[in-house]
C-alpha atoms as a PDB file:
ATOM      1  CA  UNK A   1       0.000   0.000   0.000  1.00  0.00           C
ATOM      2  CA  UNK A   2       1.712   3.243  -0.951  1.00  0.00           C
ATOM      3  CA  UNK A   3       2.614   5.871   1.965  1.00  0.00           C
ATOM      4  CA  UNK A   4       0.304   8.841   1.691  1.00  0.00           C
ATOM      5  CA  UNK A   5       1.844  12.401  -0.007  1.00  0.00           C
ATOM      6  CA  UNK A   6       3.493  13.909   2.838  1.00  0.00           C
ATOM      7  CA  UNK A   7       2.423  17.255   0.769  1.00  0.00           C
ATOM      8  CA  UNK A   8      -0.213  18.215  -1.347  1.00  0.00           C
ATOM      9  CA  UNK A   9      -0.621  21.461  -3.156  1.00  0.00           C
ATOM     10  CA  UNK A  10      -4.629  22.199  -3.805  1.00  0.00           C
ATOM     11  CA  UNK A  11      -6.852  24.820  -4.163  1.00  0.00           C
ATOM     12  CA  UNK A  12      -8.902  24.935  -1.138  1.00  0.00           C
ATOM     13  CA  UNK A  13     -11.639  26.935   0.418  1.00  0.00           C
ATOM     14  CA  UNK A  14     -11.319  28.638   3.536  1.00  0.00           C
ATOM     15  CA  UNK A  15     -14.485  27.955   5.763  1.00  0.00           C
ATOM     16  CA  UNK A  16     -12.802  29.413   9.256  1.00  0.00           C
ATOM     17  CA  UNK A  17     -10.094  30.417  10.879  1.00  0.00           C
ATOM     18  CA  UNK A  18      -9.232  31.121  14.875  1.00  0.00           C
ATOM     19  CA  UNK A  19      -6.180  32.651  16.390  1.00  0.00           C
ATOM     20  CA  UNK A  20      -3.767  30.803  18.006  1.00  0.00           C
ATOM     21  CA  UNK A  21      -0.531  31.579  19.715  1.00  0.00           C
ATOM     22  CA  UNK A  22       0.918  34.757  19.348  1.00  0.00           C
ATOM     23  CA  UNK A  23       1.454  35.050  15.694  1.00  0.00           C
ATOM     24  CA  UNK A  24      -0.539  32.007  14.166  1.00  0.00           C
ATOM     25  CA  UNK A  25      -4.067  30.825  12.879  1.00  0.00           C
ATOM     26  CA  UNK A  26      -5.674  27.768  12.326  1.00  0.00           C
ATOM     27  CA  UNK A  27      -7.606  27.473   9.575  1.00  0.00           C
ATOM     28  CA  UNK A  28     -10.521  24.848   8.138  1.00  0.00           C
ATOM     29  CA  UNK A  29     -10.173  24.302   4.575  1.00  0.00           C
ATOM     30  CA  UNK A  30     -12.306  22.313   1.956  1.00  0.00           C
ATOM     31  CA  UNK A  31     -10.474  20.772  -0.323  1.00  0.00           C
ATOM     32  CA  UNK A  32     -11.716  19.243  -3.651  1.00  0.00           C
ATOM     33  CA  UNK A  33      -9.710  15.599  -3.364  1.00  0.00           C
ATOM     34  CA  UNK A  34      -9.165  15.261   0.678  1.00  0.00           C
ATOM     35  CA  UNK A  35     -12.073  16.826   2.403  1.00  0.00           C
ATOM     36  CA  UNK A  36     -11.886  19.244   5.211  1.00  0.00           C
ATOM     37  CA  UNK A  37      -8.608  19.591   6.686  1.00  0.00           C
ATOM     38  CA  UNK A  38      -7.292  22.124   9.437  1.00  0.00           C
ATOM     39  CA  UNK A  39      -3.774  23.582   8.780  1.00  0.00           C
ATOM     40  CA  UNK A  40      -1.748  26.185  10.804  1.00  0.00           C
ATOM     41  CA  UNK A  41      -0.502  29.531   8.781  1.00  0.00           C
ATOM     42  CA  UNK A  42       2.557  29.619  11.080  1.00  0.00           C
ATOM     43  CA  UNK A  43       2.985  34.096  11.160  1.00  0.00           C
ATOM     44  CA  UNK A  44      -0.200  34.417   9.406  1.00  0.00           C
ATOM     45  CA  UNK A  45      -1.000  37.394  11.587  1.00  0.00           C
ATOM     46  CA  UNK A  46       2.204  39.343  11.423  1.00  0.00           C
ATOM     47  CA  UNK A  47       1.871  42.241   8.816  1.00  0.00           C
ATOM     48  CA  UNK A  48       5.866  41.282   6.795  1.00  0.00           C
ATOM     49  CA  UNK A  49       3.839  37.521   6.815  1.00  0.00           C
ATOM     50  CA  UNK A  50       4.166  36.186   2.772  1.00  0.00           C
ATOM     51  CA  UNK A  51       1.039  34.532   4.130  1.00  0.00           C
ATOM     52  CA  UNK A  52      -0.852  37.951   4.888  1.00  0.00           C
ATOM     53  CA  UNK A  53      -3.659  38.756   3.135  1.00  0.00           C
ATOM     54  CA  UNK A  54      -3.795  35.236   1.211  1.00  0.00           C
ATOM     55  CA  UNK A  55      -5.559  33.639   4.276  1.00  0.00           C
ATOM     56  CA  UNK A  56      -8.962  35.529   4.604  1.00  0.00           C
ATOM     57  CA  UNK A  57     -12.052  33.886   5.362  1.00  0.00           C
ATOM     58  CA  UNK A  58     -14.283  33.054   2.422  1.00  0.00           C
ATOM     59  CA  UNK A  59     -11.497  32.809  -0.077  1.00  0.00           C
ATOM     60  CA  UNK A  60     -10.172  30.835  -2.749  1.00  0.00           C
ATOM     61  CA  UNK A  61      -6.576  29.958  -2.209  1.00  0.00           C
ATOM     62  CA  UNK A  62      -3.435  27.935  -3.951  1.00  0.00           C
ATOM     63  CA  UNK A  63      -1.915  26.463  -0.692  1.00  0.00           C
ATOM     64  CA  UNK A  64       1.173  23.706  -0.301  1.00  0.00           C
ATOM     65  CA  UNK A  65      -0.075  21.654   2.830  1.00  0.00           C
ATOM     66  CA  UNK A  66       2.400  19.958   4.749  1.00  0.00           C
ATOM     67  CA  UNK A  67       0.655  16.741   6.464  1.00  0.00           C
ATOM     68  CA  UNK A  68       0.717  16.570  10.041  1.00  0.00           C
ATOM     69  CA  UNK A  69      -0.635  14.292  12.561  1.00  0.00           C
ATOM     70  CA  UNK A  70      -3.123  16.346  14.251  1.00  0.00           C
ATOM     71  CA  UNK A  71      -2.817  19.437  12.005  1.00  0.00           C
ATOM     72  CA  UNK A  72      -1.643  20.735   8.345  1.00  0.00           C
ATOM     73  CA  UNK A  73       1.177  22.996   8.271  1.00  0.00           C
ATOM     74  CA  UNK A  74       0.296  25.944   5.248  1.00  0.00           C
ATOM     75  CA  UNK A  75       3.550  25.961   3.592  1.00  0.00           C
ATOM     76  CA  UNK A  76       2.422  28.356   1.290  1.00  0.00           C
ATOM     77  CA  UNK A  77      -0.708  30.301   0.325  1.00  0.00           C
ATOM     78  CA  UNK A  78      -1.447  32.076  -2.934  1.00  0.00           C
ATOM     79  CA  UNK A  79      -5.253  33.724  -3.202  1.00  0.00           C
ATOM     80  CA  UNK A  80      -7.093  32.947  -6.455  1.00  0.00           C
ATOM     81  CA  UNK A  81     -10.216  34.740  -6.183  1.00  0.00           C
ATOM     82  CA  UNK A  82     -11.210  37.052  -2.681  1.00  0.00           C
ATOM     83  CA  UNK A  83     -14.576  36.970  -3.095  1.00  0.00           C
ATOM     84  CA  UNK A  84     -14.637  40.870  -1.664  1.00  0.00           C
ATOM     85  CA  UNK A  85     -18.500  41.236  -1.365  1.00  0.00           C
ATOM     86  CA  UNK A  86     -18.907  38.338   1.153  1.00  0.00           C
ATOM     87  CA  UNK A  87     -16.832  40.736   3.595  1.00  0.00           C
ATOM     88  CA  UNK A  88     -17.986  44.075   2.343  1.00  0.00           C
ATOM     89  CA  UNK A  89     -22.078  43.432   2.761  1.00  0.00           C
ATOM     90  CA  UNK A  90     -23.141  42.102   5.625  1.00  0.00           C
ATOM     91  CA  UNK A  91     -26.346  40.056   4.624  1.00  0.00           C
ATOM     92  CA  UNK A  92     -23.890  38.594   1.755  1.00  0.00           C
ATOM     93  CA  UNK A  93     -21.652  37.745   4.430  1.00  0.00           C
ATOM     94  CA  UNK A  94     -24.132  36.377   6.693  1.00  0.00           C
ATOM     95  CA  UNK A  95     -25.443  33.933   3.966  1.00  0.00           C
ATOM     96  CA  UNK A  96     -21.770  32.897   3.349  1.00  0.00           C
ATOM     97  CA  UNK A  97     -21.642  31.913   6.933  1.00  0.00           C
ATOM     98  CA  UNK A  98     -24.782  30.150   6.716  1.00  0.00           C
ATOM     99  CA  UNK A  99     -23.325  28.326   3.692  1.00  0.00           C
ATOM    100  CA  UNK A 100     -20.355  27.181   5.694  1.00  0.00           C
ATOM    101  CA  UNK A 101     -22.048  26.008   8.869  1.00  0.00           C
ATOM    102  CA  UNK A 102     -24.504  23.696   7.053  1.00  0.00           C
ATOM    103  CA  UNK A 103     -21.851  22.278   4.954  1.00  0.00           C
ATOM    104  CA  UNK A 104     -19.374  21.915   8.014  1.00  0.00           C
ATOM    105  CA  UNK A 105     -22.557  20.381  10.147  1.00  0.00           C
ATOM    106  CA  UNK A 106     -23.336  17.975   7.712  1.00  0.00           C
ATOM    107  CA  UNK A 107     -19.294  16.853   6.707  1.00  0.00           C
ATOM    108  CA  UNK A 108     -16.843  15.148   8.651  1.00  0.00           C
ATOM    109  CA  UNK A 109     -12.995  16.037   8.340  1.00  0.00           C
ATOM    110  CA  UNK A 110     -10.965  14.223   5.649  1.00  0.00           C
ATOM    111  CA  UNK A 111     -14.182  13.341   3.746  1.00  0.00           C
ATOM    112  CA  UNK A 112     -12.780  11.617   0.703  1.00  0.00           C
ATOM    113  CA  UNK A 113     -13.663  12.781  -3.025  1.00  0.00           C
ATOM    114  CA  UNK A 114     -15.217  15.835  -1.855  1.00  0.00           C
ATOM    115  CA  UNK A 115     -14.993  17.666  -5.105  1.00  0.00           C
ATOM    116  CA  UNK A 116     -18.846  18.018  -5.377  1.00  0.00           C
ATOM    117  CA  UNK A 117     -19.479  19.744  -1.961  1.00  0.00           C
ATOM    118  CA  UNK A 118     -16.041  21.973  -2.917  1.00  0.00           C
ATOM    119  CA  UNK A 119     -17.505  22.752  -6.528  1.00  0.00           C
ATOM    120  CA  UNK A 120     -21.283  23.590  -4.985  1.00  0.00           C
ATOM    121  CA  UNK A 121     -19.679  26.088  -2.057  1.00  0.00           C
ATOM    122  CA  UNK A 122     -17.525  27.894  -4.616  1.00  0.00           C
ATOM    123  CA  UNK A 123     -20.083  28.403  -7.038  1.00  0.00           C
ATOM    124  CA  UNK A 124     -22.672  29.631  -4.372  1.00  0.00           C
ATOM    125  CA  UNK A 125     -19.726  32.272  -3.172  1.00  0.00           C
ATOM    126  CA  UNK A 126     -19.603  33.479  -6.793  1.00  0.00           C
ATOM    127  CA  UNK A 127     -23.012  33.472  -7.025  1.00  0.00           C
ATOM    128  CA  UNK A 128     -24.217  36.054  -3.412  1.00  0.00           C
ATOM    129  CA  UNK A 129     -21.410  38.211  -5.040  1.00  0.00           C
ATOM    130  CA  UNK A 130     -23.317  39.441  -7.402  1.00  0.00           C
ATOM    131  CA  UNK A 131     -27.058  38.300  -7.844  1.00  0.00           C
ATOM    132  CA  UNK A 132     -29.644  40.733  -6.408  1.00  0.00           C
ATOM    133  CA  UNK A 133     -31.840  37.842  -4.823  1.00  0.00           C
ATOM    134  CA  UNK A 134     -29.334  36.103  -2.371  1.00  0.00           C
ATOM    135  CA  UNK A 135     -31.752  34.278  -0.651  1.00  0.00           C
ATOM    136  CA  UNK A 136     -32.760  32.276  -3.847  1.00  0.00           C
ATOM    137  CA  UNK A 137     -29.462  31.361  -4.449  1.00  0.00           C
ATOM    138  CA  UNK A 138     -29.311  29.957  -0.872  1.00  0.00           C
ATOM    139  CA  UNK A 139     -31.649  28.227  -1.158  1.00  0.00           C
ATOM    140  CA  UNK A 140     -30.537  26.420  -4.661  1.00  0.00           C
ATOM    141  CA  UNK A 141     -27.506  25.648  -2.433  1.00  0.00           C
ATOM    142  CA  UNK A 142     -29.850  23.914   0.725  1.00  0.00           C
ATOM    143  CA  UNK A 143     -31.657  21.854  -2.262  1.00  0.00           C
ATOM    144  CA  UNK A 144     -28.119  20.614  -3.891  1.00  0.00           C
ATOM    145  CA  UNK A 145     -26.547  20.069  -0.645  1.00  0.00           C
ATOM    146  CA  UNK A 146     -29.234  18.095   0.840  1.00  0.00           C
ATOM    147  CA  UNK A 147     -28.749  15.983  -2.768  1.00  0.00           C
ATOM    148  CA  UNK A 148     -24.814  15.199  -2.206  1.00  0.00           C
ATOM    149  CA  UNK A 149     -24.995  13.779   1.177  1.00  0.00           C
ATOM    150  CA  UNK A 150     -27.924  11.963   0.750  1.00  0.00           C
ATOM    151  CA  UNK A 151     -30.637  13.431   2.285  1.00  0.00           C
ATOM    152  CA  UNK A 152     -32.581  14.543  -1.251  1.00  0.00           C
ATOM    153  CA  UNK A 153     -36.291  14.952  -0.198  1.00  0.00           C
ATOM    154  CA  UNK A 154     -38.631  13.348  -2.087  1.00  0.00           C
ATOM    155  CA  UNK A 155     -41.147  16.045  -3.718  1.00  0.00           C
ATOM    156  CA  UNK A 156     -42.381  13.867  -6.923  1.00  0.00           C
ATOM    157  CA  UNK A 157     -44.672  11.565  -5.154  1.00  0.00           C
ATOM    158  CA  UNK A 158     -46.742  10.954  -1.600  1.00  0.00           C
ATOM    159  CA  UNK A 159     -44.206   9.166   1.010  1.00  0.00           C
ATOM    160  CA  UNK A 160     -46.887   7.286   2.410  1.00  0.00           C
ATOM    161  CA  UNK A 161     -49.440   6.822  -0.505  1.00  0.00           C
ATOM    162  CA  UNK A 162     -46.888   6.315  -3.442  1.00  0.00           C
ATOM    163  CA  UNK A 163     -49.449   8.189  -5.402  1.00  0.00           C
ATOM    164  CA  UNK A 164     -47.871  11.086  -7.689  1.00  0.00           C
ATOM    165  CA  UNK A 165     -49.411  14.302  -6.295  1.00  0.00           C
ATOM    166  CA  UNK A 166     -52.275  16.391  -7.467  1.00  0.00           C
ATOM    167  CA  UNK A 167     -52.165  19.738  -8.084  1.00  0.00           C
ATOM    168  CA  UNK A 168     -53.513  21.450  -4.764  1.00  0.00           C
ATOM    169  CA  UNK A 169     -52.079  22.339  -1.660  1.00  0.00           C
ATOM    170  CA  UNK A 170     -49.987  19.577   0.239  1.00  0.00           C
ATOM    171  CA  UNK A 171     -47.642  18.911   3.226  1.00  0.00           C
ATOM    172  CA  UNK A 172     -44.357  17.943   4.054  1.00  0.00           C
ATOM    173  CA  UNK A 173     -43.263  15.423   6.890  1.00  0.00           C
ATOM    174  CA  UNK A 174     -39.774  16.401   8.413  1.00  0.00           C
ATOM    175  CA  UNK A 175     -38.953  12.690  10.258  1.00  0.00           C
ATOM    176  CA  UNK A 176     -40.278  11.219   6.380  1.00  0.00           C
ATOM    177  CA  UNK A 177     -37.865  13.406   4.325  1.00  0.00           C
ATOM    178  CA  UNK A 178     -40.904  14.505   1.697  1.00  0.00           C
ATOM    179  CA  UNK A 179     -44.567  15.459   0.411  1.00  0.00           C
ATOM    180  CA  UNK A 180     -47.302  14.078   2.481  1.00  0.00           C
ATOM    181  CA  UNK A 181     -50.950  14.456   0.423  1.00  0.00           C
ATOM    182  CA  UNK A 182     -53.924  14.973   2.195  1.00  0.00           C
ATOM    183  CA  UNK A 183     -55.101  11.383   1.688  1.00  0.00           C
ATOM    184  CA  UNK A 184     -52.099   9.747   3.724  1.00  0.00           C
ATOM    185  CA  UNK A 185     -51.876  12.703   6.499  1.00  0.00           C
ATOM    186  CA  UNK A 186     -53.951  10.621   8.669  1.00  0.00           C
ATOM    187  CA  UNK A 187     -51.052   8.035   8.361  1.00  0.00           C
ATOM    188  CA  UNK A 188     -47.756  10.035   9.507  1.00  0.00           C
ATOM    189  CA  UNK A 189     -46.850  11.313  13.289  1.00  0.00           C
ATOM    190  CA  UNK A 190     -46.948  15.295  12.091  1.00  0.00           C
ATOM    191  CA  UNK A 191     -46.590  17.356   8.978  1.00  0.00           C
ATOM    192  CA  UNK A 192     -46.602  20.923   8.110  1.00  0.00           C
ATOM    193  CA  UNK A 193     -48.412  22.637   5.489  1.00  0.00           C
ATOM    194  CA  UNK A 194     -46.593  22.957   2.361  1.00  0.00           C
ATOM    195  CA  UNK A 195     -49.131  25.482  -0.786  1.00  0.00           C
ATOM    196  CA  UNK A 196     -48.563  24.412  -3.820  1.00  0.00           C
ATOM    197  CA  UNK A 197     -46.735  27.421  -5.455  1.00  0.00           C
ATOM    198  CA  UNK A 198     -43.892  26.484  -2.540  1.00  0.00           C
ATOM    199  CA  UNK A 199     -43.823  22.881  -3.944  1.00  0.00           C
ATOM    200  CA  UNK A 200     -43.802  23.984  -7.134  1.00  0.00           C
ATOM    201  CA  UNK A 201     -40.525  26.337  -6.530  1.00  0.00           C
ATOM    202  CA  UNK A 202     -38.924  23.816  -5.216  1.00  0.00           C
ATOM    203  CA  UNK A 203     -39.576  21.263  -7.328  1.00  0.00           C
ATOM    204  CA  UNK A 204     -38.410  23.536  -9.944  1.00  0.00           C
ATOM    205  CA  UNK A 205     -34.863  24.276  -7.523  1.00  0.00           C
ATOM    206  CA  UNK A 206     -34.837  20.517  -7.282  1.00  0.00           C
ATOM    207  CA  UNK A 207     -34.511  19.649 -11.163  1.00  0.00           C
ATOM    208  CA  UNK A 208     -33.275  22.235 -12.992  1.00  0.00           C
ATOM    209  CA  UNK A 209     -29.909  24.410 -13.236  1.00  0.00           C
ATOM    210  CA  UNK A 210     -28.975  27.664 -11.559  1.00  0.00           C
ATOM    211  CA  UNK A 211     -28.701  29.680 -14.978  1.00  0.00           C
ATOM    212  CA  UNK A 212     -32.620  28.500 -15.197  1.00  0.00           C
ATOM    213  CA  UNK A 213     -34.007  29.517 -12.232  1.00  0.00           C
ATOM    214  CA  UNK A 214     -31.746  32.600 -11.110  1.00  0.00           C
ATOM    215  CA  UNK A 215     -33.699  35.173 -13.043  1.00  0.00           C
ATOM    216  CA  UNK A 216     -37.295  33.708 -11.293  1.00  0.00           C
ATOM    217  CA  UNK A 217     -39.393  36.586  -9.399  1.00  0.00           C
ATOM    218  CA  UNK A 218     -40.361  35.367  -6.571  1.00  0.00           C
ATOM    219  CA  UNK A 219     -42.546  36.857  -3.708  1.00  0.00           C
ATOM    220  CA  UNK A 220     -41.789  37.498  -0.308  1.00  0.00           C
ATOM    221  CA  UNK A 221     -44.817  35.188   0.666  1.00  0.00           C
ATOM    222  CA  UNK A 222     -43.061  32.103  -0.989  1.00  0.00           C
ATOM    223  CA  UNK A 223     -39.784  33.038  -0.099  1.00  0.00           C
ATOM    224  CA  UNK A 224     -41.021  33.010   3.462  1.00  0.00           C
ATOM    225  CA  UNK A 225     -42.729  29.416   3.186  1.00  0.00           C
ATOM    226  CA  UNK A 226     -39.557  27.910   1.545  1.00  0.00           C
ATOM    227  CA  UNK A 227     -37.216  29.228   3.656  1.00  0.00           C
ATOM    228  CA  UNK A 228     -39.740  27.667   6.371  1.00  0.00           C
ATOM    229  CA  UNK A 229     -39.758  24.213   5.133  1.00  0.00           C
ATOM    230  CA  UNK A 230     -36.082  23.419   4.673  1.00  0.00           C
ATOM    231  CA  UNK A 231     -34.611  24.857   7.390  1.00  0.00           C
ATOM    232  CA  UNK A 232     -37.010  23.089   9.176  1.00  0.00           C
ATOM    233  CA  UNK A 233     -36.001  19.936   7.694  1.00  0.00           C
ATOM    234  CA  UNK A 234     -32.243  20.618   7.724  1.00  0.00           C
ATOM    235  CA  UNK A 235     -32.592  21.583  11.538  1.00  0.00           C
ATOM    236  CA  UNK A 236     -34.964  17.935  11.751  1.00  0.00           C
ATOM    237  CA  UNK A 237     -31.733  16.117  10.196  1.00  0.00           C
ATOM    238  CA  UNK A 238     -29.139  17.827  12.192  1.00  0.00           C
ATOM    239  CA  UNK A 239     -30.935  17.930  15.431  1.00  0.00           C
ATOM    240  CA  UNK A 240     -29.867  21.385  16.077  1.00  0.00           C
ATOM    241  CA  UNK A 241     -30.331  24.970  15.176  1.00  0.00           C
ATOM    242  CA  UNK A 242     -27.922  26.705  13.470  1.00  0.00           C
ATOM    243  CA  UNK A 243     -26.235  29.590  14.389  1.00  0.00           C
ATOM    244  CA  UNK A 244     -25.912  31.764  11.482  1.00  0.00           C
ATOM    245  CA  UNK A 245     -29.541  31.669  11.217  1.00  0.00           C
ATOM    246  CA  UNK A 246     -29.975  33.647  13.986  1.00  0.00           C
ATOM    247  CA  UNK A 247     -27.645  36.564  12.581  1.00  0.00           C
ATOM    248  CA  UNK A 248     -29.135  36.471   9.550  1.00  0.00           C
ATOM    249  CA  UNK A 249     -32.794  36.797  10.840  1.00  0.00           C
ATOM    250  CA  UNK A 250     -31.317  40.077  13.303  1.00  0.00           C
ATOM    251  CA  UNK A 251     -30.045  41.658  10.045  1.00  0.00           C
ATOM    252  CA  UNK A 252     -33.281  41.590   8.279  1.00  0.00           C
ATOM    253  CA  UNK A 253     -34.946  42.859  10.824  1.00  0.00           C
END
């Protein structure tokens, strides 16, 4: 069996980083071929630092990763894109965030062949750049995510009646990952309502590409009641709330 690379050069995505020591950070990284990884940017913080500047959060960066035992050492770091807006507008910032802690909730470190989940999260930070409705385009990213790691709700057909579904008002059951019609409601522990024009949306989010659905109007209403039923499945999956939400939900306000 051949002895793993004892360095790598990728280009990885920087999720977080935290301070440590007097000079240092610690970063988490997404990688497209070894997952998430943590390395240390030994200096990082000192202002004559070659790393300076190429280490910011929600970047794309060129790094040589030594391999450690318990953590990477960043060798070096050369920044490919900055992705400026997610640090100059706060609500694009806060749905960067959000991005990040569903990924990171729903990933374990040194996930193998990660180059979907690494392809989805830099497209989504090119995307809340520069489209007007960010909230769409978070919520393309919910429906793709929830696809790659497996937990793709099922919006084509009843869960409990294997019927396909009429065209009127339905409901979705968190614990059954999908569309509940009225017939089998009777049949599951609780469901919540789900209109049709919210099925509908994401129906269409489930099945078609971003460069088809990014110019769709949509109203406050359904943006509401979307936003309502998969975050309350994601938080069903992950048994927790996330944090980001929060923020975000103080800055609209």
């Amino acid at each position: 069996m051949p002895r793993p690379a004892r360095s790598i050069r990728t280009q990885t995505l920087i999720l977080k980083r935290r301070d440590f020591g007097e000079a240092d950070r610690v970063l988490t990284l997404l990688t497209p071929q070894h997952g998430k990884v943590e390395g240390i940017a030994k200096g990082a913080r000192k202002p004559t630092s070659t790393k300076t500047g190429h280490v910011e959060l929600f970047t794309l960066v060129d790094v040589l990763l030594h391999r450690g035992r318990n953590l990477d050492i960043v060798v070096q770091a050369e920044l490919i894109e900055p992705y400026l807006a997610l640090r100059e507008d706060l609500q694009r910032g806060a749905y960067a965030s959000y991005a990040v802690e569903l990924l990171d909730r729903f990933t374990e470190a040194e996930d193998e062949d990660s180059g979907g989940l690494f392809d989805l999260l830099k497209t989504t930070f090119e995307r809340l750049c520069k489209v007007d409705d960010t909230r769409l385009a978070v919520r393309y990213y919910e429906i793709r995510l929830l696809d790659i790691v497996g937990f793709r709700p099922e919006l084509g057909e009843c869960i409990v009646t294997r019927e396909p579904l009429r065209p009127i008002d339905q409901y979705f059951s968190y614990s059954g990952g999908g569309v509940v019609s009225p017939e089998g409601l009777h049949l599951v522990e609780s469901a919540v309502k789900l209109p049709l024009r919210t099925l509908k949306l994401l129906r269409h989010l489930q099945r078609s590409p971003y460069n088809i659905i990014e110019n769709l109007k949509v109203d406050q209403n359904t943006h509401q009641d979307i936003e309502r039923i998969l975050l309350g499945y994601i938080t069903f999956i992950l048994e927790r709330s996330l944090q980001s939400v929060d923020f975000i939900r103080r800055i609209r306000s």
